[in-house]
N, C-alpha and C. Protein backbone atom coordinates (compact mmCIF):
# COMPACT_ATOMS: atom_id res chain seq x y z
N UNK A 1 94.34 118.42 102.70
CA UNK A 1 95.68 118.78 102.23
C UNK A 1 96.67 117.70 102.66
N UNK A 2 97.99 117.49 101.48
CA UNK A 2 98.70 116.15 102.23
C UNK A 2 99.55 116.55 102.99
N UNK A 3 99.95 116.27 104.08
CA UNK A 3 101.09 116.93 104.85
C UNK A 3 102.46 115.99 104.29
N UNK A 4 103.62 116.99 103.90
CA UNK A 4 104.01 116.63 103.52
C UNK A 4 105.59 116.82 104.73
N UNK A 5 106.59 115.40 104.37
CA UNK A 5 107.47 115.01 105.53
C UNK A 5 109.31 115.69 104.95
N UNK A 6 109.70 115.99 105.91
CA UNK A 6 110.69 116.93 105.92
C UNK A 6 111.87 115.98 105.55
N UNK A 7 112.76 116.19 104.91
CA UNK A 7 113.97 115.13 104.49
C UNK A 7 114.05 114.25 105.67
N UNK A 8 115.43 115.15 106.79
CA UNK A 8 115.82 114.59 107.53
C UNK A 8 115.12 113.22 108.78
N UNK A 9 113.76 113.85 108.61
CA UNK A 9 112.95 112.78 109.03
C UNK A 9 112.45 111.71 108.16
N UNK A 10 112.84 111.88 107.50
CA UNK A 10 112.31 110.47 106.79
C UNK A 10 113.59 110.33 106.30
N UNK A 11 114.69 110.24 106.15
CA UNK A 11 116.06 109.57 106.50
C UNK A 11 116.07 108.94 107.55
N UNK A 12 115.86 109.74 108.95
CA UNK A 12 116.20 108.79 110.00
C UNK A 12 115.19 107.84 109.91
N UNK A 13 113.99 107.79 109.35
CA UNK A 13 113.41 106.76 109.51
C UNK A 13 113.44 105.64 108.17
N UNK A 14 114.30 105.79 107.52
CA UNK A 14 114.60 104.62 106.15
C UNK A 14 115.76 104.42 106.73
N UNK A 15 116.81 105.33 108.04
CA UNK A 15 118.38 104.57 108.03
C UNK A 15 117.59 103.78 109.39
N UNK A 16 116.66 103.95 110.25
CA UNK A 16 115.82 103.20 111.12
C UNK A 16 115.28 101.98 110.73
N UNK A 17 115.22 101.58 109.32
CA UNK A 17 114.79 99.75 108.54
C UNK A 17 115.89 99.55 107.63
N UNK A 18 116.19 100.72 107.11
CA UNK A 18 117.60 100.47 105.98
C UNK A 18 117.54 99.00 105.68
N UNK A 19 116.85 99.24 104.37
CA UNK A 19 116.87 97.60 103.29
C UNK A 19 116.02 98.06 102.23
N UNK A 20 116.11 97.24 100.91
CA UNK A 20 114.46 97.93 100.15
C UNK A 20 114.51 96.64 99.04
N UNK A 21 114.57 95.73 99.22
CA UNK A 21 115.14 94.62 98.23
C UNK A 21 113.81 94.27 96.95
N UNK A 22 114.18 94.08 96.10
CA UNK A 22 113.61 94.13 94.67
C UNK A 22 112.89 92.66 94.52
N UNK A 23 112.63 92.13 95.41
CA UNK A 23 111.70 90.90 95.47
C UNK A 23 110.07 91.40 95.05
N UNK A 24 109.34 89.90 94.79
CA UNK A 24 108.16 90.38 94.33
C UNK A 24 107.32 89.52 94.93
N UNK A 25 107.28 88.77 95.34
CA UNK A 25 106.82 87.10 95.35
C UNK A 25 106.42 86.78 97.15
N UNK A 26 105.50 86.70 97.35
CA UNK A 26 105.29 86.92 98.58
C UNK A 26 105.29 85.24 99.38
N UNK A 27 105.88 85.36 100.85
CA UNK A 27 105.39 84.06 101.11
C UNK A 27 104.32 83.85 102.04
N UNK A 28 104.11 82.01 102.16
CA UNK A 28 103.21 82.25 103.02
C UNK A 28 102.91 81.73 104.24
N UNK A 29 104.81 81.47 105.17
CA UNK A 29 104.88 81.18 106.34
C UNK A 29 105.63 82.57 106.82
N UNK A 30 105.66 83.19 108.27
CA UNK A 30 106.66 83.94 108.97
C UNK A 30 107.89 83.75 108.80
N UNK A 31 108.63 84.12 109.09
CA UNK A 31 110.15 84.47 109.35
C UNK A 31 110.41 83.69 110.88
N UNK A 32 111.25 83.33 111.42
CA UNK A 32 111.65 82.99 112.87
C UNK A 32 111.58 83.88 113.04
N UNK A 33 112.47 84.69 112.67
CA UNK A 33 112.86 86.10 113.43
C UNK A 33 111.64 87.07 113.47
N UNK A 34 111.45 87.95 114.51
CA UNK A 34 110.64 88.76 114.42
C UNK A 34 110.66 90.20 113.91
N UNK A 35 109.86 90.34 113.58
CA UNK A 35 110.08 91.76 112.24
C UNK A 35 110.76 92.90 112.80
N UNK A 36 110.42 93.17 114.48
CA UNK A 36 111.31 94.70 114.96
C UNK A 36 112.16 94.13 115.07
N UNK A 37 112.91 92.55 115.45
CA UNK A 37 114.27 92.46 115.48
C UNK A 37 114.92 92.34 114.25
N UNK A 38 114.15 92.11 113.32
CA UNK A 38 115.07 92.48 111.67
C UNK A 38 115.31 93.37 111.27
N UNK A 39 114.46 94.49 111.72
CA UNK A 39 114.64 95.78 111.30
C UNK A 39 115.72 96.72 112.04
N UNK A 40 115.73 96.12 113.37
CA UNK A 40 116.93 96.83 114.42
C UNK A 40 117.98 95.65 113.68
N UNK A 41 118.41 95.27 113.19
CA UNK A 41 119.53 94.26 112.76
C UNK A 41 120.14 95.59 111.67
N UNK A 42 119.01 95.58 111.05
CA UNK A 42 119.50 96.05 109.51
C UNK A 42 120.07 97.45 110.07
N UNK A 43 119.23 98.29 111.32
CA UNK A 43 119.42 99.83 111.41
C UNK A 43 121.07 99.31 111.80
N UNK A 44 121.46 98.72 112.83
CA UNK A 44 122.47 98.62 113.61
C UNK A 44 123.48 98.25 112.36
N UNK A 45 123.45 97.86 111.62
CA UNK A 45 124.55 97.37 110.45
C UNK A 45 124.67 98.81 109.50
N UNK A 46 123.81 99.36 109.26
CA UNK A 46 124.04 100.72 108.38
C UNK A 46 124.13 101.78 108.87
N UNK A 47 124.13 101.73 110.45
CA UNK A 47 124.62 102.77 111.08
C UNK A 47 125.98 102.95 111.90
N UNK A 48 125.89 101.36 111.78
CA UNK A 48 127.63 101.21 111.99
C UNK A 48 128.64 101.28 110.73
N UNK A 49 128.13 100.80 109.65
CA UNK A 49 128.61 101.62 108.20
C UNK A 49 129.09 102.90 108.09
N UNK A 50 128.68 103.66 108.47
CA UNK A 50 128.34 105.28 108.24
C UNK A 50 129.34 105.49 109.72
N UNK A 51 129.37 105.24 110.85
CA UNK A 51 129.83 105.13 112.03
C UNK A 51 131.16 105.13 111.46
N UNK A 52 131.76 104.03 110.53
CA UNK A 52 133.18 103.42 110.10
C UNK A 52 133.43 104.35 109.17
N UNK A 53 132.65 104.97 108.20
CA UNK A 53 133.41 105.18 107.47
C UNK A 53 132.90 106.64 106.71
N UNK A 54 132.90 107.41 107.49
CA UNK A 54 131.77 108.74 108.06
C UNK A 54 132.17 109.88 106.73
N UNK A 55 133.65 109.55 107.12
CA UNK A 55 134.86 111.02 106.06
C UNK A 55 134.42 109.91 104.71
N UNK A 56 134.91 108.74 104.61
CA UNK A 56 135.01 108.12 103.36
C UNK A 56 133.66 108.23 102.07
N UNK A 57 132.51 108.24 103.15
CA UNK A 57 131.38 108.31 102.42
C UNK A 57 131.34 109.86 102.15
N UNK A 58 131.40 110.55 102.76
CA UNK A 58 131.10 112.29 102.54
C UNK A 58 132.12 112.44 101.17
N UNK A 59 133.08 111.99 101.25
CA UNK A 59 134.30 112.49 99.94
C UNK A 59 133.63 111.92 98.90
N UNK A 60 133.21 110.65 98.85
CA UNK A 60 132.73 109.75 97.62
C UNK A 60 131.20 109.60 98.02
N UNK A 61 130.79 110.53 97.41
CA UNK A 61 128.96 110.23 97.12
C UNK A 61 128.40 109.03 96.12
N UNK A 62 129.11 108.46 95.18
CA UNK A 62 128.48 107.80 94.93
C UNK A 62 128.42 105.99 95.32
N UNK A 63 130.12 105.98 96.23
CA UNK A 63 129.88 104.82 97.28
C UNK A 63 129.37 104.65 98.20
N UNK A 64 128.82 106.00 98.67
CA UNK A 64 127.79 105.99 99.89
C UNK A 64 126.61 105.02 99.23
N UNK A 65 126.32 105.75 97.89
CA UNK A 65 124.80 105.72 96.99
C UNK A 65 124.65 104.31 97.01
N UNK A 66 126.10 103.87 96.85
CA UNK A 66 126.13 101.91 96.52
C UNK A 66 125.69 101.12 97.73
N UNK A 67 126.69 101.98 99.47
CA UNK A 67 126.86 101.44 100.30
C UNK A 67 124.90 101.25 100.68
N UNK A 68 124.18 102.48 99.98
CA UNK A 68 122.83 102.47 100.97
C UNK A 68 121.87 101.32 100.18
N UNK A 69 122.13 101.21 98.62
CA UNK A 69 121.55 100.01 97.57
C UNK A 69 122.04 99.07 97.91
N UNK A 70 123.28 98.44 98.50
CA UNK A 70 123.61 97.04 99.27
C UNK A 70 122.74 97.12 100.61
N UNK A 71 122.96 98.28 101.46
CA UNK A 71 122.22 97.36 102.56
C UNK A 71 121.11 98.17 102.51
N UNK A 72 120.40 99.12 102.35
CA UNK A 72 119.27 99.75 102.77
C UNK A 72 118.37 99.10 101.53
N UNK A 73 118.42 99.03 100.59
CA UNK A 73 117.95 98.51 99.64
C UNK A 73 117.13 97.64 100.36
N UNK A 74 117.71 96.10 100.11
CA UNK A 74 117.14 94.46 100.32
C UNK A 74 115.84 94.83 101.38
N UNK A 75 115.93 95.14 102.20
CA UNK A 75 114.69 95.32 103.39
C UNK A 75 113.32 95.64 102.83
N UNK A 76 113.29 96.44 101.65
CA UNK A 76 111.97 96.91 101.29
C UNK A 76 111.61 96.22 99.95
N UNK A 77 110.05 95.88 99.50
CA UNK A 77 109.74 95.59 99.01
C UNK A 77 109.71 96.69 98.18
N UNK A 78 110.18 96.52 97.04
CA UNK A 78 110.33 97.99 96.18
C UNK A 78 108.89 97.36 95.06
N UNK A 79 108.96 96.03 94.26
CA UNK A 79 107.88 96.47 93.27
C UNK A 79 106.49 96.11 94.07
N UNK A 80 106.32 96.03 95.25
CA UNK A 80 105.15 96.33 96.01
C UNK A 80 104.50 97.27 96.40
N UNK A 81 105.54 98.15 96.97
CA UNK A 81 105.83 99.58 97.10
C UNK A 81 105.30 100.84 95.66
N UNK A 82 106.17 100.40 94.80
CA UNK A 82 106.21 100.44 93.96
C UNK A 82 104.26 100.26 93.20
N UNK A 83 103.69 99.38 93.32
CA UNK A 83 102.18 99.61 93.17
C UNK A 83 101.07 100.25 93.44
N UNK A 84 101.99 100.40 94.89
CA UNK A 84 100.90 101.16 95.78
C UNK A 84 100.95 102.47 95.32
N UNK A 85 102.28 103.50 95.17
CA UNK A 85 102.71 104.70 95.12
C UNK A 85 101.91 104.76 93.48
N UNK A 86 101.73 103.78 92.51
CA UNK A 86 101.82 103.84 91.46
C UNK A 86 99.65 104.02 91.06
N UNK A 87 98.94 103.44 92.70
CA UNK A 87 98.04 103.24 92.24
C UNK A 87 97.23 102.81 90.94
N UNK A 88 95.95 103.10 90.65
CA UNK A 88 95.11 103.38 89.47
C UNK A 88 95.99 102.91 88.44
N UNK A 89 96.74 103.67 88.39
CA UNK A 89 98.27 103.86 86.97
C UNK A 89 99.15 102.13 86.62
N UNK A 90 98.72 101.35 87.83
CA UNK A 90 99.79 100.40 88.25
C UNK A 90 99.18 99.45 87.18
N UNK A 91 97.38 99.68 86.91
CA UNK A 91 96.67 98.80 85.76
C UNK A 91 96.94 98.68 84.69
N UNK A 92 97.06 99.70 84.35
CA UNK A 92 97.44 99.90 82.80
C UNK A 92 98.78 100.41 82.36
N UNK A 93 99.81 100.45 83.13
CA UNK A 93 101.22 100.65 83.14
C UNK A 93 101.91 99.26 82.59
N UNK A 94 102.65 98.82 81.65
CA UNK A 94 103.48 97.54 81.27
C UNK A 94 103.88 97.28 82.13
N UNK A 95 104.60 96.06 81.93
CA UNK A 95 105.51 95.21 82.90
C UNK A 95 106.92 95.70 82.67
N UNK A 96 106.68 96.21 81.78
CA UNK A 96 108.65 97.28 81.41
C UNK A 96 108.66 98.33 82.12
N UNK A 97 107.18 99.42 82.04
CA UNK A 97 106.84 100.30 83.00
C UNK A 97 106.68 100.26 84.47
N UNK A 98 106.34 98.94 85.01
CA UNK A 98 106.55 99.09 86.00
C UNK A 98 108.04 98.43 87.04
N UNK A 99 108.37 97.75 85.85
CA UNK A 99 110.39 97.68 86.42
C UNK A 99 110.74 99.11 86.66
N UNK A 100 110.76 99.69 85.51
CA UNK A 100 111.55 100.72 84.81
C UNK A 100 111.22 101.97 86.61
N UNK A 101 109.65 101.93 86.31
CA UNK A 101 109.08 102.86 87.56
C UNK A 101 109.59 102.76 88.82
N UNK A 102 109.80 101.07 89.74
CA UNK A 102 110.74 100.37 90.45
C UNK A 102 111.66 101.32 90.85
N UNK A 103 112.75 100.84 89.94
CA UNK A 103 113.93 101.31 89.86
C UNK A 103 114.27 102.24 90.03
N UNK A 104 113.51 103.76 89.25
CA UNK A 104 113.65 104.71 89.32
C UNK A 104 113.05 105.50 90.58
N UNK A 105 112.12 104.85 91.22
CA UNK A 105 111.55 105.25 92.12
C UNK A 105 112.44 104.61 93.37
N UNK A 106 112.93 103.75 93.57
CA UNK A 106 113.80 103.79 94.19
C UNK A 106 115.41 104.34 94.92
N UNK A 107 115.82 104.55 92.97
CA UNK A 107 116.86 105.31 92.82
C UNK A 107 116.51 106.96 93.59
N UNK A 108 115.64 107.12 93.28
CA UNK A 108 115.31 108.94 93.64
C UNK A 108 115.07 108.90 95.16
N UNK A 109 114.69 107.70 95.98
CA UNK A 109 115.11 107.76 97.50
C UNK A 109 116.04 107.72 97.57
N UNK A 110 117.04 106.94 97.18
CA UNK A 110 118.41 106.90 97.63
C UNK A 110 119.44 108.28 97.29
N UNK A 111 118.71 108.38 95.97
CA UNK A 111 119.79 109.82 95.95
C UNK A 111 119.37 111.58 96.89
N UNK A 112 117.53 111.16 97.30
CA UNK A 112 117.34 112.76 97.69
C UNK A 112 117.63 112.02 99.18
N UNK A 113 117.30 111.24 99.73
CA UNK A 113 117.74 110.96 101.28
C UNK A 113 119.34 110.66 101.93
N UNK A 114 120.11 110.16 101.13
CA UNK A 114 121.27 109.54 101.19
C UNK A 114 121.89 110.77 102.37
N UNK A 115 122.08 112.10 101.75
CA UNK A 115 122.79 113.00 102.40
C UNK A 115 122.13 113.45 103.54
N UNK A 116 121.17 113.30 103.59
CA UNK A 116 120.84 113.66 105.34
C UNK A 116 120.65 112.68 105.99
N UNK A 117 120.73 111.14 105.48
CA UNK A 117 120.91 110.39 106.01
C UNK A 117 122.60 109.94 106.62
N UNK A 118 123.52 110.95 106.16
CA UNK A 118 124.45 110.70 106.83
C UNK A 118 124.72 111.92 107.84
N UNK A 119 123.53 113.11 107.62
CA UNK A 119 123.88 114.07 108.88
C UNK A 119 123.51 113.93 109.45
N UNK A 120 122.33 112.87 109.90
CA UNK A 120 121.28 112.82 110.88
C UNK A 120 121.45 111.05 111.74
N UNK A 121 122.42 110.73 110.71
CA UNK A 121 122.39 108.70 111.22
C UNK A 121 122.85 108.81 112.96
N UNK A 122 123.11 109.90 113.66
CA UNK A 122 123.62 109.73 115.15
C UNK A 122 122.82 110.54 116.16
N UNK A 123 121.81 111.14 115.51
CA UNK A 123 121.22 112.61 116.03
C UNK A 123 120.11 111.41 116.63
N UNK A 124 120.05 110.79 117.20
CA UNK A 124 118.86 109.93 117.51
C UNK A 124 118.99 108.97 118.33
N UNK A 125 117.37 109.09 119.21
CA UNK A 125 118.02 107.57 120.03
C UNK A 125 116.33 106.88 119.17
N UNK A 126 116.44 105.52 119.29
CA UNK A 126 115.07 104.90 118.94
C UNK A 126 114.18 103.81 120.10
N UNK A 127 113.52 104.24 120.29
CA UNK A 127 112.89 103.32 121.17
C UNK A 127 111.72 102.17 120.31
N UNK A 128 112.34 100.56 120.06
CA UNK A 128 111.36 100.04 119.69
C UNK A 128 110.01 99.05 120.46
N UNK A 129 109.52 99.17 119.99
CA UNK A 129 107.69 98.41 120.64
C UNK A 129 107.54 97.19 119.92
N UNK A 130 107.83 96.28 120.90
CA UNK A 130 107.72 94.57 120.39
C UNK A 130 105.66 94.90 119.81
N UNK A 131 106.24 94.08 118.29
CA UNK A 131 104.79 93.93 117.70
C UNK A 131 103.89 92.77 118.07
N UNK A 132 102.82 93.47 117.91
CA UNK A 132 101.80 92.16 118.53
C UNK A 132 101.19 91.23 116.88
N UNK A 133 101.87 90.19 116.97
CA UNK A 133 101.32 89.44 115.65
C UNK A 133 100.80 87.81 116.59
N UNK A 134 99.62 87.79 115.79
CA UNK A 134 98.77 86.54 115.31
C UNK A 134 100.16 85.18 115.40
N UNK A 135 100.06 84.10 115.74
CA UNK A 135 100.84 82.87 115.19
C UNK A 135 100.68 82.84 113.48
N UNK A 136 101.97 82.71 113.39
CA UNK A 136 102.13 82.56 111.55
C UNK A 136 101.64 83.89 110.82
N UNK A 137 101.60 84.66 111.45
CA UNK A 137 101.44 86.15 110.89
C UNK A 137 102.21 86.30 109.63
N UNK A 138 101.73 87.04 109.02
CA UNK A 138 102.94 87.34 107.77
C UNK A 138 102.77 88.79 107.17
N UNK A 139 101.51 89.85 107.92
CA UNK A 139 101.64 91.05 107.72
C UNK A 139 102.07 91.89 109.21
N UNK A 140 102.56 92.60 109.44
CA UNK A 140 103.01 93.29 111.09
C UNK A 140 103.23 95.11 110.80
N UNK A 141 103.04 95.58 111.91
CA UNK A 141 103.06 96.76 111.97
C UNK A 141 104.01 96.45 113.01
N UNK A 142 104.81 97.60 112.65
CA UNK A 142 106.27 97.77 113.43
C UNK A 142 106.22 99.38 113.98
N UNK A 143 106.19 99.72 115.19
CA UNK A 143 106.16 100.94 115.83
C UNK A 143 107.70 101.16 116.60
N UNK A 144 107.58 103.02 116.24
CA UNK A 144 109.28 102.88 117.58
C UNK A 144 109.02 104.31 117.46
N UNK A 145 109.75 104.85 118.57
CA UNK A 145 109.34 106.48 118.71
C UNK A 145 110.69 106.43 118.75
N UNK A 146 111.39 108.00 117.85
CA UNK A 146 112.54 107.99 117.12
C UNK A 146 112.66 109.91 118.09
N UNK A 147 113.72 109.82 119.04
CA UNK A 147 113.86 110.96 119.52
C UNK A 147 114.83 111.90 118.92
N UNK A 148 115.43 113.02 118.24
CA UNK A 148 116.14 113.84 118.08
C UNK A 148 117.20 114.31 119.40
N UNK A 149 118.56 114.49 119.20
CA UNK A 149 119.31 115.78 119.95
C UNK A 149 118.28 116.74 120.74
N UNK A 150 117.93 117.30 119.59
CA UNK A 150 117.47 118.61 119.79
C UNK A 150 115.73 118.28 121.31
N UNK A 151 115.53 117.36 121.59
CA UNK A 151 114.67 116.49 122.17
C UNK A 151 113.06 116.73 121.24
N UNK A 152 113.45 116.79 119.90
CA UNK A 152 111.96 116.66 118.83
C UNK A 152 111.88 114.91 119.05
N UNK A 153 110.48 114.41 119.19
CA UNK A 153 110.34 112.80 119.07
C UNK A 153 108.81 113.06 117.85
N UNK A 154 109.71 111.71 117.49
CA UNK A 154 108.30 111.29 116.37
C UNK A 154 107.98 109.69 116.32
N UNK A 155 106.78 109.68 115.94
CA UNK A 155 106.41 108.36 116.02
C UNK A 155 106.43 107.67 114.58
N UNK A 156 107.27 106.94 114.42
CA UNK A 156 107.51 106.04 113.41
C UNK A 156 107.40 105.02 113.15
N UNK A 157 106.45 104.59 112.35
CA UNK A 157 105.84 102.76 112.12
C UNK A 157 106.12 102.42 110.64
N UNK A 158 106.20 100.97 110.63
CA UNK A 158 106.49 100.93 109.63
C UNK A 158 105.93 99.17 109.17
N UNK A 159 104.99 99.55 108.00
CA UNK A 159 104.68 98.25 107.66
C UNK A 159 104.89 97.50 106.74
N UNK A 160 104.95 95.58 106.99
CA UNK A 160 105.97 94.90 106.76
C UNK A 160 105.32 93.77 106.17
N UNK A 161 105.33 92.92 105.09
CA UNK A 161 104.55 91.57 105.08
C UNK A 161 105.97 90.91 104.53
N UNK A 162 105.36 89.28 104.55
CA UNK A 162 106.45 88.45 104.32
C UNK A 162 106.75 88.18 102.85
N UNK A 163 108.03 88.40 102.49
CA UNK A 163 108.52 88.10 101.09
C UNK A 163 109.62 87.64 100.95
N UNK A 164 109.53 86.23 99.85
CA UNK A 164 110.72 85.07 99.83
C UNK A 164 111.36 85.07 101.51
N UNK A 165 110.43 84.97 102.36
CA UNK A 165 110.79 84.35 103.54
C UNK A 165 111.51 85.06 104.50
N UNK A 166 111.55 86.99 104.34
CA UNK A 166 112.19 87.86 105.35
C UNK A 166 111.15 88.67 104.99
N UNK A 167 111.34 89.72 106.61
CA UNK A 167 110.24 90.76 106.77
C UNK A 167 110.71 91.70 105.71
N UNK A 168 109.75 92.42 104.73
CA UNK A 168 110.27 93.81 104.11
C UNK A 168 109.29 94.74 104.30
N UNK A 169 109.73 95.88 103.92
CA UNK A 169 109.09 96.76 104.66
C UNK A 169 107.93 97.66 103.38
N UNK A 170 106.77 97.89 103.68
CA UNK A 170 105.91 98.28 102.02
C UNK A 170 105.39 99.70 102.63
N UNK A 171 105.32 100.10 103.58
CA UNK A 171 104.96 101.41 103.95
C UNK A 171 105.69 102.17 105.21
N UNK A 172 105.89 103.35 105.01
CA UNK A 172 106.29 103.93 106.44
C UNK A 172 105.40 105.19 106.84
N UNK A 173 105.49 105.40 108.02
CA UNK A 173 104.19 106.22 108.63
C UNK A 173 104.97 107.06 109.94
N UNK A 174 105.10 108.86 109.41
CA UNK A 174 105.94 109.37 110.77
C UNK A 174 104.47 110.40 110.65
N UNK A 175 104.64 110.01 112.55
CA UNK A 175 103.37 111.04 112.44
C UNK A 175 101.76 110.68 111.87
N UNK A 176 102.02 109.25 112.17
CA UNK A 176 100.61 108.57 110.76
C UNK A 176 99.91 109.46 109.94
N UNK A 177 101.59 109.83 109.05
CA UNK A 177 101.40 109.95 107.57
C UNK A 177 102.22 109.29 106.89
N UNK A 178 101.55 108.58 105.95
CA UNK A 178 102.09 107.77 105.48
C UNK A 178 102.53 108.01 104.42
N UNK A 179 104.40 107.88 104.11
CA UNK A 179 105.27 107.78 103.18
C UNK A 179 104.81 107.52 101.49
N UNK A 180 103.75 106.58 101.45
CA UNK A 180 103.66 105.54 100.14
C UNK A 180 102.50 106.88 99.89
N UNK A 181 101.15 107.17 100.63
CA UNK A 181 99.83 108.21 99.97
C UNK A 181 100.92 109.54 99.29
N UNK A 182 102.07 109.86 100.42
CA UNK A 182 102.68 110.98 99.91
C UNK A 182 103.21 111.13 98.59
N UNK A 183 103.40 110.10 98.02
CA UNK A 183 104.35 110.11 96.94
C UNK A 183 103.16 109.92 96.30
N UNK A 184 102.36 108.33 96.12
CA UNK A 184 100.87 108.25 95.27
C UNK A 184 100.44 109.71 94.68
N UNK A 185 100.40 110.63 95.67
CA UNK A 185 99.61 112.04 95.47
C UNK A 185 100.60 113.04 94.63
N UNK A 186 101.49 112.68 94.61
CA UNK A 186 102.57 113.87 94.05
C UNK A 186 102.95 112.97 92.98
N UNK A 187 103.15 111.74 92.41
CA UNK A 187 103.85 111.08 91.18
C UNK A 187 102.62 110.93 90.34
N UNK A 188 100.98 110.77 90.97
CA UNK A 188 100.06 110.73 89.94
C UNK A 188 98.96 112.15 89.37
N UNK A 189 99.55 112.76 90.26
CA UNK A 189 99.27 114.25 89.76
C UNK A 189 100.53 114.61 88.74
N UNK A 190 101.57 114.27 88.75
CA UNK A 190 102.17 114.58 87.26
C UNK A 190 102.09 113.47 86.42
N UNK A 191 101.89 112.23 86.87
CA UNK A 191 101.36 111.36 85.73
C UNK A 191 100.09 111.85 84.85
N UNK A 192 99.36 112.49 86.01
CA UNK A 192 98.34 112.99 84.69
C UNK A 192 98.44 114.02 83.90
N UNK A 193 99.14 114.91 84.75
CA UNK A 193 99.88 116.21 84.04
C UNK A 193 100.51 115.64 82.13
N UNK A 194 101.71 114.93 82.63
CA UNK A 194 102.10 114.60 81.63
C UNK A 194 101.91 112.94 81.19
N UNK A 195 103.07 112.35 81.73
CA UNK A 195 102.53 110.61 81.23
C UNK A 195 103.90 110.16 82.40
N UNK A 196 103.22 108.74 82.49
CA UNK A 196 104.40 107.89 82.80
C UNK A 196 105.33 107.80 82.88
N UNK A 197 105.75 108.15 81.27
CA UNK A 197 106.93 107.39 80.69
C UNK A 197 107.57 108.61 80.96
N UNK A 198 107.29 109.92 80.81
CA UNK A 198 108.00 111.20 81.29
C UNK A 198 108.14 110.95 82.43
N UNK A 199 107.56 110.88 83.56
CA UNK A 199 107.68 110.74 84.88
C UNK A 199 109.07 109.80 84.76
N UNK A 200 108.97 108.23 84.66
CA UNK A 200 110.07 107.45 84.60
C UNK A 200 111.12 108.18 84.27
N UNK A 201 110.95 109.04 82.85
CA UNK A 201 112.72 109.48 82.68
C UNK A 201 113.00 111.03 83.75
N UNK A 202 111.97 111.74 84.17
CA UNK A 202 112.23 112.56 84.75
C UNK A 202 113.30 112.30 86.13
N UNK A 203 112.63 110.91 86.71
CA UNK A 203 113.24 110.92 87.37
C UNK A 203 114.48 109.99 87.58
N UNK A 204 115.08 108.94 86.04
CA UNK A 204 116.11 108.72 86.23
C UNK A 204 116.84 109.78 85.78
N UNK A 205 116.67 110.90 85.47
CA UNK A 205 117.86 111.94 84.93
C UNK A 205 117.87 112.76 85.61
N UNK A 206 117.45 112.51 87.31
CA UNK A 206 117.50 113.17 88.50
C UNK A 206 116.68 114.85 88.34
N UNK A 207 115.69 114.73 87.47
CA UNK A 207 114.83 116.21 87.15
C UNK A 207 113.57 115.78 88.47
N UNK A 208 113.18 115.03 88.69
CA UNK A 208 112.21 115.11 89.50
C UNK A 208 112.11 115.04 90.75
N UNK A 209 111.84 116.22 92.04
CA UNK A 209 111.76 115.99 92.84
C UNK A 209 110.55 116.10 94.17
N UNK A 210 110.79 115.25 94.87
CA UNK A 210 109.37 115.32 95.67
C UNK A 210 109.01 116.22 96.23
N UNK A 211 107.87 116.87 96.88
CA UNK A 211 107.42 117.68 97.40
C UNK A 211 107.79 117.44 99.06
N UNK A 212 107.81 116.49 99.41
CA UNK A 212 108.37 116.39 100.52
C UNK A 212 110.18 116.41 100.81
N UNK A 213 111.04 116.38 99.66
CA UNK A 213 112.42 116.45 99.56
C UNK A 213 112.49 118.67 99.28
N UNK A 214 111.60 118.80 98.45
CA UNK A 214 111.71 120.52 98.18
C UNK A 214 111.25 120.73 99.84
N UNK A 215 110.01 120.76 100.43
CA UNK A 215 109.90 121.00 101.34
C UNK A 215 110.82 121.03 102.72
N UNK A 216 111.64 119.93 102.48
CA UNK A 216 112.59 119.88 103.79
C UNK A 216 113.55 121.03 103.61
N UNK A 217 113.65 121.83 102.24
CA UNK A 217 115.13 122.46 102.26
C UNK A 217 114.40 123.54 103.54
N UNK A 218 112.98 123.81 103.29
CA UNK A 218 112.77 125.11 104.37
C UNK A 218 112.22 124.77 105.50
N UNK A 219 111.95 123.38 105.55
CA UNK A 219 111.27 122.96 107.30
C UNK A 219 112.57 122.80 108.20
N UNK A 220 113.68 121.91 107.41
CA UNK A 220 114.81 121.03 107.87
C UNK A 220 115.45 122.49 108.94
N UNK A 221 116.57 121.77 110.25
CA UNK A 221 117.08 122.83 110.84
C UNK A 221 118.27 122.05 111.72
């Protein structure tokens, strides 16, 4: 059975890398910088966002929506991402289908996480774990145990290879379960249900939602 992940936790852990950038093209030297310090760069910039401008974003939902596609966006490899979640399907899907899928699959994080990502962006402390990479590495696993208020901790990793020359992020794992199988299992069970191309518009016309976004309304607390 897939276990499936509760909103608010997987907010704090996308406002924990906050980036998702639409690159495709992989490289094939490291970054200087090291991948947990890019990723604490990006958390510390979108949580000081939200920090500044807390009332402004709650009144206007859809400049939050912009504020999280400028910076939470860029960090992740979305049409990588984007393959994996898409599996099997990713073969025989067009190259229009799989923009189109991208996009929309992106869009539907930003709009089902956005709001508990602004109730939850302070409820946390994060402890990160310098990664152990190879010289000239260019794939890394990024670990950090992410504590709650309430003193709930979870273990949150998140993995990263190199593209156009910064770390992005292609999987996340709370609880090593991983984010990308969750969705794979729930977007290609209605791909077969119905098709693709339904799926795609289902979910730019905000009809489709994940089993792990329904699930949080009754785990979340």
């Amino acid at each position: 059975m897939i276990k499936f992940l509760t909103r608010p936790v997987v907010a704090l852990a996308l406002a924990v890398t906050v980036s998702m950038g639409m690159s495709a093209a992989r490289a094939d030297t490291a970054p200087a910088q090291a991948p947990d310090v890019a990723l604490k760069t990006t958390t510390d910039q979108i949580r000081g966002m939200i920090k500044d401008h807390y009332a402004e974003y709650r009144a206007d939902q859809p400049k939050f929506y912009q504020a999280v596609n400028d910076v939470v966006v860029p960090r992740f490899d979305v049409p990588g991402i984007a393959k994996l979640v898409l599996g099997a399907n990713y073969r025989t899907a067009t190259p229009d289908q799989r923009t189109r899928f991208a996009t929309a699959f992106k869009d539907m994080l930003v709009h089902s996480y956005a709001n508990a990502m602004l109730d939850n962006y302070k409820s946390a402390t994060i402890n990160w774990m310098p990664p152990r990479l190879a010289p000239n590495a260019t794939d890394a696993a990024v670990n950090t145990s992410l504590t709650r208020d309430n003193g709930q901790s979870y273990a949150i990793g998140f993995r990263v290879h190199v593209v156009d020359g910064d770390w992005k992020i292609y999987d996340i794992t709370v609880e090593n379960v991983s984010l990308v199988l969750n969705f794979r299992t729930q977007l290609n069970s209605e791909i077969k249900r119905t098709s693709l191309d339904d799926v795609i518009s289902r979910m730019q016309n905000g009809q489709f939602k994940s089993d792990s976004s329904n699930n949080s309304q009754q785990k979340a607390n």
